[in-house]
Protein backbone atom coordinates (compact mmCIF):
# COMPACT_ATOMS: atom_id res chain seq x y z
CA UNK A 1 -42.09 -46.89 -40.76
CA UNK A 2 -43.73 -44.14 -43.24
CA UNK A 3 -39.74 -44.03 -44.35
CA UNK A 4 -39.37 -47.35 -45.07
CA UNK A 5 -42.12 -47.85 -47.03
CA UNK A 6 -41.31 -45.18 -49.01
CA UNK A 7 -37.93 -46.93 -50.01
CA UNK A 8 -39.86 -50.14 -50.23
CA UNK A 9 -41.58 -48.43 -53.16
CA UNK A 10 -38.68 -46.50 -55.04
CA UNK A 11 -36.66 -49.85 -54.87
CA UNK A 12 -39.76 -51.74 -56.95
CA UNK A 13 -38.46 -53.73 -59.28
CA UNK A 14 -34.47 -53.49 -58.63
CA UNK A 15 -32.74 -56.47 -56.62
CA UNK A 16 -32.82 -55.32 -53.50
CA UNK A 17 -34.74 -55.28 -50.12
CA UNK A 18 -35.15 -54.07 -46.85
CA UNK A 19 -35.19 -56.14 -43.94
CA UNK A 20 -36.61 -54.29 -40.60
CA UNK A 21 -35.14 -56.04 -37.42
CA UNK A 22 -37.30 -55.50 -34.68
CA UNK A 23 -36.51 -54.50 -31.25
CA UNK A 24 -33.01 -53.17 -32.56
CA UNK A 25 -32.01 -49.41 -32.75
CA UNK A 26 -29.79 -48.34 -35.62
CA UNK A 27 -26.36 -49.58 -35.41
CA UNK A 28 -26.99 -52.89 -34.19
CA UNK A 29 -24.64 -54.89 -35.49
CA UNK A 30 -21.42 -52.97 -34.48
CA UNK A 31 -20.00 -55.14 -31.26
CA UNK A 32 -18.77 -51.53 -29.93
CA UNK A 33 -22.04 -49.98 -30.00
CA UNK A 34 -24.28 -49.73 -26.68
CA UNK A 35 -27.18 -51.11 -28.98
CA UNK A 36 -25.97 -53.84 -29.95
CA UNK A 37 -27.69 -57.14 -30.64
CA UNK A 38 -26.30 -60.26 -31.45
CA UNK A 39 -29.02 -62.48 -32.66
CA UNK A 40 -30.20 -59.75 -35.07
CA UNK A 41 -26.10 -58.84 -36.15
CA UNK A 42 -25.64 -62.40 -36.82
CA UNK A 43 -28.06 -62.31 -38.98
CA UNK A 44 -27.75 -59.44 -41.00
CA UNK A 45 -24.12 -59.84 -41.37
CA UNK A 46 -24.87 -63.49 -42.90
CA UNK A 47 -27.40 -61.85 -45.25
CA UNK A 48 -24.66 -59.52 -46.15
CA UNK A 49 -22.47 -61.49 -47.01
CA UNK A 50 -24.81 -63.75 -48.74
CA UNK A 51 -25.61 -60.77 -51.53
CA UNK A 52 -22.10 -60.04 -52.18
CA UNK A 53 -21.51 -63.32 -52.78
CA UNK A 54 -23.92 -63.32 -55.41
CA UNK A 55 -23.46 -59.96 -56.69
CA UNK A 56 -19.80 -59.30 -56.50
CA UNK A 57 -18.08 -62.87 -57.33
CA UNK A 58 -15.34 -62.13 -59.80
């Protein structure tokens, strides 16, 4: 957690944020991956989307 405060802080002011998922191990969201978790996926992947949607529309 130290970690992610620290990126908490250098990403002060620019559009961005990070989102802690608890109860998931890195590389959740992969279907493949023996830590896998839906709810959590399904989530992030909407939220994912959602920002390039906003950021990247041509």
């Amino acid at each position: 957690m130290e970690m992610v405060e620290q990126v908490k802080q250098g990403m002060k002011g620019a559009n961005a944020e990070v989102e802690i998922y608890p109860g998931t191990h890195h590389g959740f969201a992969f279907p493949k991956r023996p830590v896998y978790n839906r709810d959590a996926a399904e989530r992030h992947w909407e939220r994912l989307l959602a920002l390039y949607r906003r950021n990247l529309q041509v």
